[in-house]
N, C-alpha and C. Protein backbone atom coordinates (compact mmCIF):
# COMPACT_ATOMS: atom_id res chain seq x y z
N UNK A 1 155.25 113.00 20.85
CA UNK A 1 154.46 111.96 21.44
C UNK A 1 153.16 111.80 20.65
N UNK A 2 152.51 110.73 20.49
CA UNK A 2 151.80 110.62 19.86
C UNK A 2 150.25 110.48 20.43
N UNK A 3 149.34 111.20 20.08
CA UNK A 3 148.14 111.61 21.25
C UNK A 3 146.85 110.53 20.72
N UNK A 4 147.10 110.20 19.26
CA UNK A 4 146.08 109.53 18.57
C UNK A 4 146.50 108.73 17.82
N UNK A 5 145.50 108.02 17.43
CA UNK A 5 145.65 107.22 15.51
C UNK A 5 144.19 106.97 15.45
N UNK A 6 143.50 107.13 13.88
CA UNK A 6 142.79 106.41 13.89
C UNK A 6 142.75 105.75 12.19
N UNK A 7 141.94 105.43 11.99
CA UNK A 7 141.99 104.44 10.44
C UNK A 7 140.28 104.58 10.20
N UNK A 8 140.07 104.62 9.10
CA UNK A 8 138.77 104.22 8.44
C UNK A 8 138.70 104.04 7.41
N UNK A 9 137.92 103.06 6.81
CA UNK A 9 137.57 102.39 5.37
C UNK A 9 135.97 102.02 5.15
N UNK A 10 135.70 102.79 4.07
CA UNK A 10 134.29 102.80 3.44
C UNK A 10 134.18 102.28 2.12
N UNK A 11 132.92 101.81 2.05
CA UNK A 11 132.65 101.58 -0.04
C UNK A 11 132.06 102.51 0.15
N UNK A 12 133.04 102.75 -1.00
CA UNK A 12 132.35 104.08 -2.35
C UNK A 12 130.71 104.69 -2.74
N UNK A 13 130.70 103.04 -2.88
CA UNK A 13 129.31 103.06 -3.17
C UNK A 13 128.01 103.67 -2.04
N UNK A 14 128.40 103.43 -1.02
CA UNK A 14 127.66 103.75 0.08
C UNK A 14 127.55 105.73 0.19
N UNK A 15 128.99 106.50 -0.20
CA UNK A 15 128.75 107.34 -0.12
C UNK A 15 128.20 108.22 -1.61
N UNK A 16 128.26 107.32 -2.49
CA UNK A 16 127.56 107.88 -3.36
C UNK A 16 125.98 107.48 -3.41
N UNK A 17 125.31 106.81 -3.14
CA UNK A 17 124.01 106.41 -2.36
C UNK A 17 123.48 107.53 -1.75
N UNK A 18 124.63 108.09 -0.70
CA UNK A 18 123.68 108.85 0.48
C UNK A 18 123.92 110.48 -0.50
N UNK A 19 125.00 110.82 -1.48
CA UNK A 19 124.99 111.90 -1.94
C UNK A 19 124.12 111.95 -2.88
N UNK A 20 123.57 110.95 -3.51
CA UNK A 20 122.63 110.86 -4.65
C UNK A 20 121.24 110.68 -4.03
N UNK A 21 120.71 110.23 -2.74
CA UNK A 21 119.69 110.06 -2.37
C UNK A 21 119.57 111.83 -1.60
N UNK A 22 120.47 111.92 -0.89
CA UNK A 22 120.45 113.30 -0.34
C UNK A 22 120.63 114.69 -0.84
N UNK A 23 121.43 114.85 -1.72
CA UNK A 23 121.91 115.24 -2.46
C UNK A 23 122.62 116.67 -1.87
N UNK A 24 122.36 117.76 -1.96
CA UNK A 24 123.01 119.43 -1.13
C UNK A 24 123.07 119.09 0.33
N UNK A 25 122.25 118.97 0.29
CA UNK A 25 121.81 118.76 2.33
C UNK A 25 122.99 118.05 2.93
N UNK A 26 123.19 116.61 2.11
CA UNK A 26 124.42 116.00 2.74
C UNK A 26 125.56 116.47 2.37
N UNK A 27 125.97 116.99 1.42
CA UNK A 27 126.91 117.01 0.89
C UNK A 27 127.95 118.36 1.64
N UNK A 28 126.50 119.16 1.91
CA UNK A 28 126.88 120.82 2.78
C UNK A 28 127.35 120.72 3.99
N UNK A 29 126.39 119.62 4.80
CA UNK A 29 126.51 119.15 5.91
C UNK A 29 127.83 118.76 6.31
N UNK A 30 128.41 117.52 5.10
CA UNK A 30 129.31 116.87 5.83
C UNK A 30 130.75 117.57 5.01
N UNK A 31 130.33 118.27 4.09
CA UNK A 31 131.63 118.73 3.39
C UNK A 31 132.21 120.10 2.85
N UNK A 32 133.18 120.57 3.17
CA UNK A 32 133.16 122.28 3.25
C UNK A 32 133.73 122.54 1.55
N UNK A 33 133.47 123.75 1.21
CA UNK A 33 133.14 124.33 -0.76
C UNK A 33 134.85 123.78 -0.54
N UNK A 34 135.65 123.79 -0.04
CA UNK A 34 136.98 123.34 -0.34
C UNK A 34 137.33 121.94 -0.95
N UNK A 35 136.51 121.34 -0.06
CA UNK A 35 136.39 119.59 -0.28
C UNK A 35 135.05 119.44 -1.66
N UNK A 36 134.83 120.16 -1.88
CA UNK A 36 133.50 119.81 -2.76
C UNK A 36 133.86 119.96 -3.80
N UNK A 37 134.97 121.72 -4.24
CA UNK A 37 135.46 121.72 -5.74
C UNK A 37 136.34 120.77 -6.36
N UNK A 38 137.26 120.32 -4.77
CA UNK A 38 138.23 119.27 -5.12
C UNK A 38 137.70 117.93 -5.49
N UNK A 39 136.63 117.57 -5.19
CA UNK A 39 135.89 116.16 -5.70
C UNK A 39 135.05 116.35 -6.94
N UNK A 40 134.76 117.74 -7.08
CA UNK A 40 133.64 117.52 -8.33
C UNK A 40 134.28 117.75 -9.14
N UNK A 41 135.72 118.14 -9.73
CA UNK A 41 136.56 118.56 -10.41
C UNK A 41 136.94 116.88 -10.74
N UNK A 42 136.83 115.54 -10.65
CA UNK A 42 137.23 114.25 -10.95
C UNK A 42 136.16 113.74 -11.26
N UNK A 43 134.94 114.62 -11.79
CA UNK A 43 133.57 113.42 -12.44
C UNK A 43 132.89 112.32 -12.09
N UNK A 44 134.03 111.31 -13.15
CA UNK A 44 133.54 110.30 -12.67
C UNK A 44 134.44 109.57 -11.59
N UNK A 45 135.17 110.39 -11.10
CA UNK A 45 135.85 109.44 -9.73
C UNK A 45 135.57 110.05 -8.76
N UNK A 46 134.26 111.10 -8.90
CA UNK A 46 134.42 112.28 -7.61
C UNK A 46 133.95 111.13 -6.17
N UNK A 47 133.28 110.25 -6.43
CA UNK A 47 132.77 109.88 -5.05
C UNK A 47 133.57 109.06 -4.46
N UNK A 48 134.61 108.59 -4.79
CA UNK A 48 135.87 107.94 -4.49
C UNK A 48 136.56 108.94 -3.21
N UNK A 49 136.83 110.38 -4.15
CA UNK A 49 137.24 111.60 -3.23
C UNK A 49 136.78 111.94 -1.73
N UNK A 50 135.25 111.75 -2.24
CA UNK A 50 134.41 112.11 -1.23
C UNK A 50 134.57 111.36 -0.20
N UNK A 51 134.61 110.03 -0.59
CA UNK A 51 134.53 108.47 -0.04
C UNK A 51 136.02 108.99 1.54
N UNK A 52 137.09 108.82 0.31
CA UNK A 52 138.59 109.77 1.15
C UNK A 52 138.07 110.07 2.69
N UNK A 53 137.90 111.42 1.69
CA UNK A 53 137.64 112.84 3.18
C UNK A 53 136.29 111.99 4.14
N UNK A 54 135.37 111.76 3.53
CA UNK A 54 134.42 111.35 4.94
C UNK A 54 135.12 110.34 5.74
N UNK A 55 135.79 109.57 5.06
CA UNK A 55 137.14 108.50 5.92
C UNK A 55 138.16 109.21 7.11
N UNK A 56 138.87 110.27 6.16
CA UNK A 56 139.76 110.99 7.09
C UNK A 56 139.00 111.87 7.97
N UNK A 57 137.66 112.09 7.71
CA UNK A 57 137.04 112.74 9.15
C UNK A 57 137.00 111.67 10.54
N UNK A 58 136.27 110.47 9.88
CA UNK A 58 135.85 109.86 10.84
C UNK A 58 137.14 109.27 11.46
N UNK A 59 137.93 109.02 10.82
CA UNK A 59 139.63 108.75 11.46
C UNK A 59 140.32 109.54 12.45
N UNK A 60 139.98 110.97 12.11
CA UNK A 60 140.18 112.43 12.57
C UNK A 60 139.42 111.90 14.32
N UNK A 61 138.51 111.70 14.12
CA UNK A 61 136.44 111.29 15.31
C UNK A 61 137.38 109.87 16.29
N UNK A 62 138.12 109.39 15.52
CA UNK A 62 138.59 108.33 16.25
C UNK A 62 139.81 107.91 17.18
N UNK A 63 140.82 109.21 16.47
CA UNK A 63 142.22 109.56 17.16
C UNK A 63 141.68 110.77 18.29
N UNK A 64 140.66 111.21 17.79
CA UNK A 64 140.38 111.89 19.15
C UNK A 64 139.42 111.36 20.32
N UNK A 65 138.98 110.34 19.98
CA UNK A 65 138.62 109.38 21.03
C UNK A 65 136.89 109.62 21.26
N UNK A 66 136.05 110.51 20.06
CA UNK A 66 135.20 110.94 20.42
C UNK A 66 133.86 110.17 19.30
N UNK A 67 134.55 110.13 17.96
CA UNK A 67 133.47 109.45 16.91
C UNK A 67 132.88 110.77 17.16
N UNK A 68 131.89 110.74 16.08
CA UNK A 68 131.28 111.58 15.67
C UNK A 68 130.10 112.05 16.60
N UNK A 69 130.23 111.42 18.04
CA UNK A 69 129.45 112.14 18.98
C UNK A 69 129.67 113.32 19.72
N UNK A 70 129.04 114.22 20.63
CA UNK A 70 129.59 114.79 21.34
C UNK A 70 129.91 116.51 20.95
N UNK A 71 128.93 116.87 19.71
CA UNK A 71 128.80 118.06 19.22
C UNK A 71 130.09 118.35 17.96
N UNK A 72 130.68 116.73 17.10
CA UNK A 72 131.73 116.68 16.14
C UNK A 72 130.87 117.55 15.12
N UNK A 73 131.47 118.52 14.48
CA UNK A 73 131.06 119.24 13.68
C UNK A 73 131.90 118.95 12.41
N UNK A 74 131.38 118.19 11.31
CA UNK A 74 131.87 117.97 10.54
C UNK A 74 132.81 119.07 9.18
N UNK A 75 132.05 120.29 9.61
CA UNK A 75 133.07 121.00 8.25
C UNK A 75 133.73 121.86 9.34
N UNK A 76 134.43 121.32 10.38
CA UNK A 76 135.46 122.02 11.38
C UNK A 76 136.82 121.35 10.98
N UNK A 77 136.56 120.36 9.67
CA UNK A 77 137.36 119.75 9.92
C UNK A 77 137.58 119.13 8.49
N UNK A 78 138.59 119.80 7.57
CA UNK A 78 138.41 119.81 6.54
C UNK A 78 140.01 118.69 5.62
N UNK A 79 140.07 118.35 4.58
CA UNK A 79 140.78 117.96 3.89
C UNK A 79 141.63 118.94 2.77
N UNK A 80 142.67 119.19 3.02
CA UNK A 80 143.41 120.78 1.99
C UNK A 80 144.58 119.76 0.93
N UNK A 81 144.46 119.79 -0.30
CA UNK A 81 146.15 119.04 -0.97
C UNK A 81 146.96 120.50 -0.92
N UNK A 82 148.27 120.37 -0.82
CA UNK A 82 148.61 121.20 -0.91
C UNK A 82 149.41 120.75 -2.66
N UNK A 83 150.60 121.61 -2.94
CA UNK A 83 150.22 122.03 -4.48
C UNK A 83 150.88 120.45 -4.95
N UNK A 84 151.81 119.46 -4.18
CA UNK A 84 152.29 117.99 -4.43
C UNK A 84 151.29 117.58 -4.54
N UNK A 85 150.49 117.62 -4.04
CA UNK A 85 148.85 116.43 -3.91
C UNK A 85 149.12 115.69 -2.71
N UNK A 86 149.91 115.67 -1.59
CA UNK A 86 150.08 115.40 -0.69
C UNK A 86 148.65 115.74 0.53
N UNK A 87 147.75 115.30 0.75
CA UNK A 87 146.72 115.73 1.22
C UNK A 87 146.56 116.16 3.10
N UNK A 88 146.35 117.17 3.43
CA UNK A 88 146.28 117.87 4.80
C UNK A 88 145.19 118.00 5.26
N UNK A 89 144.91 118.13 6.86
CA UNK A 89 144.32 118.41 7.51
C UNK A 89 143.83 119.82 7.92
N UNK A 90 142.82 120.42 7.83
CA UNK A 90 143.07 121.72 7.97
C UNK A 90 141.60 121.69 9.47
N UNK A 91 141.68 122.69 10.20
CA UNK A 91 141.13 122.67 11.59
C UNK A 91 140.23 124.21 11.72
N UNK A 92 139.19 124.03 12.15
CA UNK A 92 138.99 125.34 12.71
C UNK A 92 137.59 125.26 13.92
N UNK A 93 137.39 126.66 14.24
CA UNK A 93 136.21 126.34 15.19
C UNK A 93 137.13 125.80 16.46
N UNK A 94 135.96 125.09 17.33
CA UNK A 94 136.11 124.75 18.19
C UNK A 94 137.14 123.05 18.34
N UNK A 95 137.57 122.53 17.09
CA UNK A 95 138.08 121.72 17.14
C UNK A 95 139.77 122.82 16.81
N UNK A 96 140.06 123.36 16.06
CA UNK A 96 140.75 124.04 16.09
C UNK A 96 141.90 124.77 17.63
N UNK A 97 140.70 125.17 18.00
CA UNK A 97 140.89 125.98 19.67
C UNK A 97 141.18 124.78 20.28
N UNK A 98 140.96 123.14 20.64
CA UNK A 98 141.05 122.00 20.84
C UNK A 98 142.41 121.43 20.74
N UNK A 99 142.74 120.83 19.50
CA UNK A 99 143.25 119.88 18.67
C UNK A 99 144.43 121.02 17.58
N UNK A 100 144.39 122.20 17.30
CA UNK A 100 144.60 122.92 16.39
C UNK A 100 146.61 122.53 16.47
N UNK A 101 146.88 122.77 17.74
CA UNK A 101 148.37 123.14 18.31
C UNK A 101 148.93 121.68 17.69
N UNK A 102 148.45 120.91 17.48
CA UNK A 102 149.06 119.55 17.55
C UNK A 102 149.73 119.24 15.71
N UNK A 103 150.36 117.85 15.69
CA UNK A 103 150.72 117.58 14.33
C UNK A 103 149.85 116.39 13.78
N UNK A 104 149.22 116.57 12.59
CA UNK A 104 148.12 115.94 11.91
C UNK A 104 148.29 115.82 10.79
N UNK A 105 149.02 114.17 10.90
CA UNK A 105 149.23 113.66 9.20
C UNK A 105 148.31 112.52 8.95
N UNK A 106 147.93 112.78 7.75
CA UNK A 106 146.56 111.92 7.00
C UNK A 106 147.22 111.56 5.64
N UNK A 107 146.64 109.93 5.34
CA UNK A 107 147.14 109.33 4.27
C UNK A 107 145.81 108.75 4.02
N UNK A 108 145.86 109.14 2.46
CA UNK A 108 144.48 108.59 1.94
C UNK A 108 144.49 107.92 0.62
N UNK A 109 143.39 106.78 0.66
CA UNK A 109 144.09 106.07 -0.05
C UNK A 109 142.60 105.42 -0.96
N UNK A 110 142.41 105.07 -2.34
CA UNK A 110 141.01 104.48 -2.39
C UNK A 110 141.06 103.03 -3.74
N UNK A 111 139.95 102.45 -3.71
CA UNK A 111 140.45 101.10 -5.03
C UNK A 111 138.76 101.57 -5.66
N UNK A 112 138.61 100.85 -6.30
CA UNK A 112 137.59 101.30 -7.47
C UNK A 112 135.84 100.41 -6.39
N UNK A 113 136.41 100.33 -5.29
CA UNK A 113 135.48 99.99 -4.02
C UNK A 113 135.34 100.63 -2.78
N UNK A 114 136.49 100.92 -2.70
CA UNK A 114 136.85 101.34 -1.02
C UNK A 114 137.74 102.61 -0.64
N UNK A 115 137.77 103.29 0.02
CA UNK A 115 138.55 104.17 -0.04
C UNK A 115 138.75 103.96 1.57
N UNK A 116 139.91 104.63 2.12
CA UNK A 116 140.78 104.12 3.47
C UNK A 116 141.46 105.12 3.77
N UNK A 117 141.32 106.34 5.40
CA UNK A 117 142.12 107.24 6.00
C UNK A 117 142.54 106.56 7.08
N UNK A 118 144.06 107.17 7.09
CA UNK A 118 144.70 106.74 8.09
C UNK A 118 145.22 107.87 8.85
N UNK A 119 145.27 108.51 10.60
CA UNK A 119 145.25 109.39 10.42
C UNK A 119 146.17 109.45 12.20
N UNK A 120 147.06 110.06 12.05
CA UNK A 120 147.90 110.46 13.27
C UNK A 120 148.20 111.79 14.01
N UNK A 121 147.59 111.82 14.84
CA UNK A 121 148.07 113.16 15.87
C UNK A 121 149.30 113.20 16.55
N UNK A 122 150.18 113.86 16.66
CA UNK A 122 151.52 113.68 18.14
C UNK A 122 151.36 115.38 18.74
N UNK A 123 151.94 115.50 19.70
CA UNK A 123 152.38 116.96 20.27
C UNK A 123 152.81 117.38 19.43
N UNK A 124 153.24 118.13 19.38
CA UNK A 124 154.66 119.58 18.72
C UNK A 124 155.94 119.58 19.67
């Protein structure tokens, strides 16, 4: 059964703005050393990456009906490829103890503007 969906789409540009104006602070904040080697490892496409995962969070914020209010802890809630490049959800903390039991497929997708998560929960 299916418990969620959500979708989000950002420009690029916007999150490279707030990583270049902010720079560690945001980047720590909203993104765990997992998600960080995997984006800085693409140069000049890293903020595209970034662009991704802050998408599939807030997609994540939206199938659970909560947005990023409500004590959402952003590196509870991480982006993993596994070795296809097929990209996963990985959970922990209190969203974990939550949300953990369930099935969580994420498709991510980006153009040389926008990047777009699409993101589905069901039971087990």
């Amino acid at each position: 059964m299916i418990l969620g969906i959500g979708t989000d789409i950002i420009e690029i540009n916007r999150i490279q703005g707030t990583l270049e104006k902010y720079g560690e602070r945001f980047k720590n904040k909203m993104f765990t050393q997992i998600e960080i080697d995997y984006c800085e490892q693409y140069k000049e496409k890293k903020y595209a990456h970034y662009a991704a995962r802050f998408a599939a969070k807030e997609a994540f914020s939206k199938a659970i009906g909560t947005g990023f209010a409500r004590g959402f802890n952003f590196k509870e809630i991480y982006i993993q490829n596994l070795n296809s490049g097929e990209p996963t959800v990985v959970l922990e903390g209190k969203l974990k103890e939550k949300y953990g039991e369930n099935l969580i497929k994420v498709s991510l997708s980006h153009t040389d503007n926008n990047a777009i998560a699409y993101l589905i929960m069901e039971s087990k």
